[in-house]
PDB file of N, CA and C in Angstrom:
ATOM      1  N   UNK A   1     -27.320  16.890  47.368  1.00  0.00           N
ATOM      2  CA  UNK A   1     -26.692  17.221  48.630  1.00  0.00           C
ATOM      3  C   UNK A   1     -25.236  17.589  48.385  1.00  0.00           C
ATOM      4  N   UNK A   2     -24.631  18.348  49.268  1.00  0.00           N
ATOM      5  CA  UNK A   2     -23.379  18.706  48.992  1.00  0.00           C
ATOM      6  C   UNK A   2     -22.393  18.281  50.348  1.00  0.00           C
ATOM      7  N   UNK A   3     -21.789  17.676  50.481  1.00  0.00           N
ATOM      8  CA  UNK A   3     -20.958  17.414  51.199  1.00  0.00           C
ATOM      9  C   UNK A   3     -19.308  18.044  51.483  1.00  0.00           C
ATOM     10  N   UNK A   4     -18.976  18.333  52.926  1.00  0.00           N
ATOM     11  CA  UNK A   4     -17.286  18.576  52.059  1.00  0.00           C
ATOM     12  C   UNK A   4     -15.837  18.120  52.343  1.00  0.00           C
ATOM     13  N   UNK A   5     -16.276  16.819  52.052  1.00  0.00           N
ATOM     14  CA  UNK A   5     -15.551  15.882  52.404  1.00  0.00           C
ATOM     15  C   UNK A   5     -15.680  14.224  51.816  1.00  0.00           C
ATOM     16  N   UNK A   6     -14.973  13.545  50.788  1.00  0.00           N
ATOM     17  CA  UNK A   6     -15.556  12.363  50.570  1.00  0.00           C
ATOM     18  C   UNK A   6     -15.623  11.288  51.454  1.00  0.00           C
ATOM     19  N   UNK A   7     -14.803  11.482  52.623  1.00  0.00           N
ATOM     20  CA  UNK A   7     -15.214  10.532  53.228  1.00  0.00           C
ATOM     21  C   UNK A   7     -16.499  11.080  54.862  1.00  0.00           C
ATOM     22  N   UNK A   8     -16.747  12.040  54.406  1.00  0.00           N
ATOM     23  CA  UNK A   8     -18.151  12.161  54.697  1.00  0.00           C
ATOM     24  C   UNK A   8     -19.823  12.025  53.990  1.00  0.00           C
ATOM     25  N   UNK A   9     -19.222  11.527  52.823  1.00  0.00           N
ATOM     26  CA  UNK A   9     -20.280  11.143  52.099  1.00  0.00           C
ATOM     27  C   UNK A   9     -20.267   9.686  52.064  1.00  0.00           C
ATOM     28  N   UNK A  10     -19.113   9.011  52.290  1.00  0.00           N
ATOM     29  CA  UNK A  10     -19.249   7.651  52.431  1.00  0.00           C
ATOM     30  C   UNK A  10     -19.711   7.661  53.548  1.00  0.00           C
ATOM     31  N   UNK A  11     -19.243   7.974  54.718  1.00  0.00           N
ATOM     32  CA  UNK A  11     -20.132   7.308  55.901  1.00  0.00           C
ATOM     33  C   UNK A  11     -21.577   7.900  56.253  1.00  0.00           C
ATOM     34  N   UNK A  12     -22.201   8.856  55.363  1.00  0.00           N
ATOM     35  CA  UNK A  12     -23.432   9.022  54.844  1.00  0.00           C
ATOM     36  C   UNK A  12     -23.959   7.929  53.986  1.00  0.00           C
ATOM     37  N   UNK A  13     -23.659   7.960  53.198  1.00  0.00           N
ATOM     38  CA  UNK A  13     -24.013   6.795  52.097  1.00  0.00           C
ATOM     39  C   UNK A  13     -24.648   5.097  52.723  1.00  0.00           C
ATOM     40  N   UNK A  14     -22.722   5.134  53.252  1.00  0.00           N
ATOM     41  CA  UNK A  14     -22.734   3.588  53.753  1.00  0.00           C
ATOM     42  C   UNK A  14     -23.851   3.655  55.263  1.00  0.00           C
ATOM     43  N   UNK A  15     -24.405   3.969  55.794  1.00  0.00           N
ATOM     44  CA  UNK A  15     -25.147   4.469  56.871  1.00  0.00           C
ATOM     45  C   UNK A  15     -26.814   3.920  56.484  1.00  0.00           C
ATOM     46  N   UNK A  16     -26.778   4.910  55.769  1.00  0.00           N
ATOM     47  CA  UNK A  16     -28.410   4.587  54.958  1.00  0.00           C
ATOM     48  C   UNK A  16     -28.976   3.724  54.377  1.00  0.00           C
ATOM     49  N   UNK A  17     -27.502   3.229  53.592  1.00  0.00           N
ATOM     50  CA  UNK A  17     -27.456   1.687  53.238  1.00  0.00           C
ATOM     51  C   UNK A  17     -28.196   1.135  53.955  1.00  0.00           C
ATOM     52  N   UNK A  18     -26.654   0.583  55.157  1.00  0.00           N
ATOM     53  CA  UNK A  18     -26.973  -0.099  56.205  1.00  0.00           C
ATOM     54  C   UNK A  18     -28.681  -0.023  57.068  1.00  0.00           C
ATOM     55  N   UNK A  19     -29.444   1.156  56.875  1.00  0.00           N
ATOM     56  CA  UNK A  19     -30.153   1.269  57.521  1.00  0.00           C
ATOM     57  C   UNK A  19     -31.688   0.383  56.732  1.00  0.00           C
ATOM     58  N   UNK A  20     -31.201   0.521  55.405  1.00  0.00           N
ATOM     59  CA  UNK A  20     -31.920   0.061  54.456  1.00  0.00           C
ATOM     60  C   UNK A  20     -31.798  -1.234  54.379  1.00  0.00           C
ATOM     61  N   UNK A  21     -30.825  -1.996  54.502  1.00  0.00           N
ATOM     62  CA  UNK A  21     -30.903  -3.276  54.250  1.00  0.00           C
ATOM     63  C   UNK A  21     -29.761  -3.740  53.221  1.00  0.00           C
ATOM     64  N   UNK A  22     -28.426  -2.838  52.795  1.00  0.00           N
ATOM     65  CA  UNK A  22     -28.079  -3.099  51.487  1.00  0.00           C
ATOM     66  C   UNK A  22     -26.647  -2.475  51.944  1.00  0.00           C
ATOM     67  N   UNK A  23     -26.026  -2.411  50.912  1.00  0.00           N
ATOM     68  CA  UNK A  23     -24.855  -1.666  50.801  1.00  0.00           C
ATOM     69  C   UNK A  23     -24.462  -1.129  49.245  1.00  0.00           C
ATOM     70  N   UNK A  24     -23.580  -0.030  50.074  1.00  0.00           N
ATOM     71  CA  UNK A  24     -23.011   0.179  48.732  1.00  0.00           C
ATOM     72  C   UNK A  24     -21.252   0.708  48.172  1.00  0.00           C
ATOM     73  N   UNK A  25     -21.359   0.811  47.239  1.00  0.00           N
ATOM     74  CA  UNK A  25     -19.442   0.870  46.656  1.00  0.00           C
ATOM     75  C   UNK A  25     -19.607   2.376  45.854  1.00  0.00           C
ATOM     76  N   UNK A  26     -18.505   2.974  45.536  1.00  0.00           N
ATOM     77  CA  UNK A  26     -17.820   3.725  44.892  1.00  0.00           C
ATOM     78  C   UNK A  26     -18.139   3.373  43.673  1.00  0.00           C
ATOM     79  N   UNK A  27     -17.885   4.282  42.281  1.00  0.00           N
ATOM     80  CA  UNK A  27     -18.058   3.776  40.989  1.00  0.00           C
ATOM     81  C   UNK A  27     -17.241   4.624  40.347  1.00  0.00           C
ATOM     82  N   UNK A  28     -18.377   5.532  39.450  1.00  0.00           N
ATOM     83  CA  UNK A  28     -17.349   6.546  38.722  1.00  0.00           C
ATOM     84  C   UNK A  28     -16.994   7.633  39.768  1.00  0.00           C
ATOM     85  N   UNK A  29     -15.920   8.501  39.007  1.00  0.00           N
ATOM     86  CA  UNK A  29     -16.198  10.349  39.719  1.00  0.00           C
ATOM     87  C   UNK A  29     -15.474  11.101  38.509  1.00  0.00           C
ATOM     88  N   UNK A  30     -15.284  11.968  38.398  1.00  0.00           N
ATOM     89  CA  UNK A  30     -14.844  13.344  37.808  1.00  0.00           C
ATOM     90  C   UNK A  30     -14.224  14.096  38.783  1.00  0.00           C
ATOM     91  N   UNK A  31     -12.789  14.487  38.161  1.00  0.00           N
ATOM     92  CA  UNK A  31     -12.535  15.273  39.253  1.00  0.00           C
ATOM     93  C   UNK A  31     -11.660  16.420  38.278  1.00  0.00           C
ATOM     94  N   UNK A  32     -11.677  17.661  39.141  1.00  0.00           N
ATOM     95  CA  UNK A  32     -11.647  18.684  38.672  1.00  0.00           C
ATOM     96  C   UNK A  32     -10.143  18.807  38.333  1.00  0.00           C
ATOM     97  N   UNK A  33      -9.613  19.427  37.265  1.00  0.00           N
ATOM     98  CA  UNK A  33      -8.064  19.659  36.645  1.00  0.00           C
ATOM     99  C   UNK A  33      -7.674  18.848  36.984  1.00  0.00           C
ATOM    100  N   UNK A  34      -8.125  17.371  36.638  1.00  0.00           N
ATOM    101  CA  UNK A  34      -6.894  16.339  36.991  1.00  0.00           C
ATOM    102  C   UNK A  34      -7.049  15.547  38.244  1.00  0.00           C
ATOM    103  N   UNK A  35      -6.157  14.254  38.375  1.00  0.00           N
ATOM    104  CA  UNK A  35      -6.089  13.712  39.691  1.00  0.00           C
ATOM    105  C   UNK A  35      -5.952  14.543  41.324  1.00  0.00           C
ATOM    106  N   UNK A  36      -4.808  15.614  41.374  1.00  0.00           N
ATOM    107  CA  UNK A  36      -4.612  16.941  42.147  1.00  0.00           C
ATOM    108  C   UNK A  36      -5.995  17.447  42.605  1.00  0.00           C
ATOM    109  N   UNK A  37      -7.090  17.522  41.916  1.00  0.00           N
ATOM    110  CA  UNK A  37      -7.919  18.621  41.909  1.00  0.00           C
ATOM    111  C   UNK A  37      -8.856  17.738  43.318  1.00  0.00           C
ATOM    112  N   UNK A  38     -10.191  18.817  43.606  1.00  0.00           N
ATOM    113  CA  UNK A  38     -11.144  18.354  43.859  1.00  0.00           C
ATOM    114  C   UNK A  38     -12.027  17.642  42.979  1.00  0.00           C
ATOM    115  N   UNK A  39     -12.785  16.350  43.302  1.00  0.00           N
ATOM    116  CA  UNK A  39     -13.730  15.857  43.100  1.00  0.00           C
ATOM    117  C   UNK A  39     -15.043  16.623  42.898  1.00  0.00           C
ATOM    118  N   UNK A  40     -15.646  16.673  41.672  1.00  0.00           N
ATOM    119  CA  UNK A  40     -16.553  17.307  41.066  1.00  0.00           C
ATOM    120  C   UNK A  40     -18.388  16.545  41.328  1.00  0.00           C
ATOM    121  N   UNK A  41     -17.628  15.167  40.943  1.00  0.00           N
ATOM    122  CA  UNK A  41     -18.913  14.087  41.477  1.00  0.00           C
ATOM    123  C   UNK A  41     -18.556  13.019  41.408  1.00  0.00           C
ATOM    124  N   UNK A  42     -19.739  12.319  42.123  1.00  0.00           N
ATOM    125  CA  UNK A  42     -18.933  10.612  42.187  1.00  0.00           C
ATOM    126  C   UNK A  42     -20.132   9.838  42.416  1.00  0.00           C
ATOM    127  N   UNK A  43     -20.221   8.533  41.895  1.00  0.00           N
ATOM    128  CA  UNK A  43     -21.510   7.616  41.920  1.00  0.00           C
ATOM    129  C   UNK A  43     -20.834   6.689  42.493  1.00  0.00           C
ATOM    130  N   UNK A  44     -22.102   6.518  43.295  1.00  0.00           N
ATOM    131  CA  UNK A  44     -22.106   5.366  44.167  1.00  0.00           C
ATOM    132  C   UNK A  44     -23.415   4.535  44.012  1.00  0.00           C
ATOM    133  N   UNK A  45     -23.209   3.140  43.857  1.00  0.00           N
ATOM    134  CA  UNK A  45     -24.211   2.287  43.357  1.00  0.00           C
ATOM    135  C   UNK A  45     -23.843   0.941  44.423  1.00  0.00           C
ATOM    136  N   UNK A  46     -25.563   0.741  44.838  1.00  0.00           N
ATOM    137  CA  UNK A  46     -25.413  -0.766  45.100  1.00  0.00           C
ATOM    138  C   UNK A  46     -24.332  -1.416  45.171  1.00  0.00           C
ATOM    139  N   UNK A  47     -23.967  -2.169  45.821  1.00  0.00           N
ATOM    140  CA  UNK A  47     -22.766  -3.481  45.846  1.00  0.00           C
ATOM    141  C   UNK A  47     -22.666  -4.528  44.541  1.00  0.00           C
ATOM    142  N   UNK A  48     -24.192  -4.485  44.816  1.00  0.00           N
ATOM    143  CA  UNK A  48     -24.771  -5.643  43.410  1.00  0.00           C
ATOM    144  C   UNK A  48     -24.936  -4.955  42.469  1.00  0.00           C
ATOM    145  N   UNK A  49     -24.190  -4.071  41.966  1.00  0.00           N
ATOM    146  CA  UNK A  49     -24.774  -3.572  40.555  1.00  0.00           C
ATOM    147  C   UNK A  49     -24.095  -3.259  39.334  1.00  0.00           C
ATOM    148  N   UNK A  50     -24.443  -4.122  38.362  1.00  0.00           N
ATOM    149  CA  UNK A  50     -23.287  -4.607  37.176  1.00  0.00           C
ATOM    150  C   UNK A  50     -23.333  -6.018  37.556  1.00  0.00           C
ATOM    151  N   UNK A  51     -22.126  -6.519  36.329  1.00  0.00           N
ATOM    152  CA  UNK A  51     -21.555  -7.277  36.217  1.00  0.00           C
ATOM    153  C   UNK A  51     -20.222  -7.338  36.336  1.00  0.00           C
ATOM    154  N   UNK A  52     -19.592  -8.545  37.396  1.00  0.00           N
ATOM    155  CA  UNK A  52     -18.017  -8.581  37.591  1.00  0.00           C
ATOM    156  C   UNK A  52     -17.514  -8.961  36.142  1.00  0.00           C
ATOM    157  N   UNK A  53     -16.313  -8.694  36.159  1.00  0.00           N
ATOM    158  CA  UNK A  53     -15.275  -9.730  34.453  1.00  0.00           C
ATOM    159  C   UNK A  53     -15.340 -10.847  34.986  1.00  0.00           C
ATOM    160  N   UNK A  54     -14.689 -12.102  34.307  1.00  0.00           N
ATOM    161  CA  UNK A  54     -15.325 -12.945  34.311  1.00  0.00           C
ATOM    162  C   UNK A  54     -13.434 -13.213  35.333  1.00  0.00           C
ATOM    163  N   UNK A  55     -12.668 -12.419  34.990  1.00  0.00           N
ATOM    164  CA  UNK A  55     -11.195 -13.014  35.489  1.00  0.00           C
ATOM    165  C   UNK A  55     -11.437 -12.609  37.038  1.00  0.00           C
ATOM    166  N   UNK A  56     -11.919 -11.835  37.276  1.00  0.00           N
ATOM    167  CA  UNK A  56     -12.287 -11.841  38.770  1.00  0.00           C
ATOM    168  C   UNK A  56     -12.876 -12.688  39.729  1.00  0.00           C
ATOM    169  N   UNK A  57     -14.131 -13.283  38.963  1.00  0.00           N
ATOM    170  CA  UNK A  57     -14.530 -14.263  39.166  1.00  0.00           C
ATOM    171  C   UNK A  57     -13.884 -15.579  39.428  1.00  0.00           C
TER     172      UNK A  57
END
């Protein structure tokens, strides 16, 4: 899907979640020439997914 806007993909995202039973967070992204640029892609995973460090904890 292409979106054009990231925070129209979060409240897509977080939506479906919600509709599902779950949530979810931000992870990696890539973004194009640098911080400046547009965002190329970005993962979004589960809330629960990984492991925290342990100093967070």
């Amino acid at each position: 899907m292409k979106f054009v806007s990231e925070e129209e993909v979060g409240l897509f995202n977080n939506a479906y979640a919600k509709a599902m039973g779950f949530s979810v967070r931000k992870h990696k992204s890539k973004r194009h020439r640098g911080n400046e640029g547009y965002v190329k892609w970005r993962n979004w995973v589960c809330s629960r997914e990984g492991k925290r460090n342990k100093k967070h904890l």
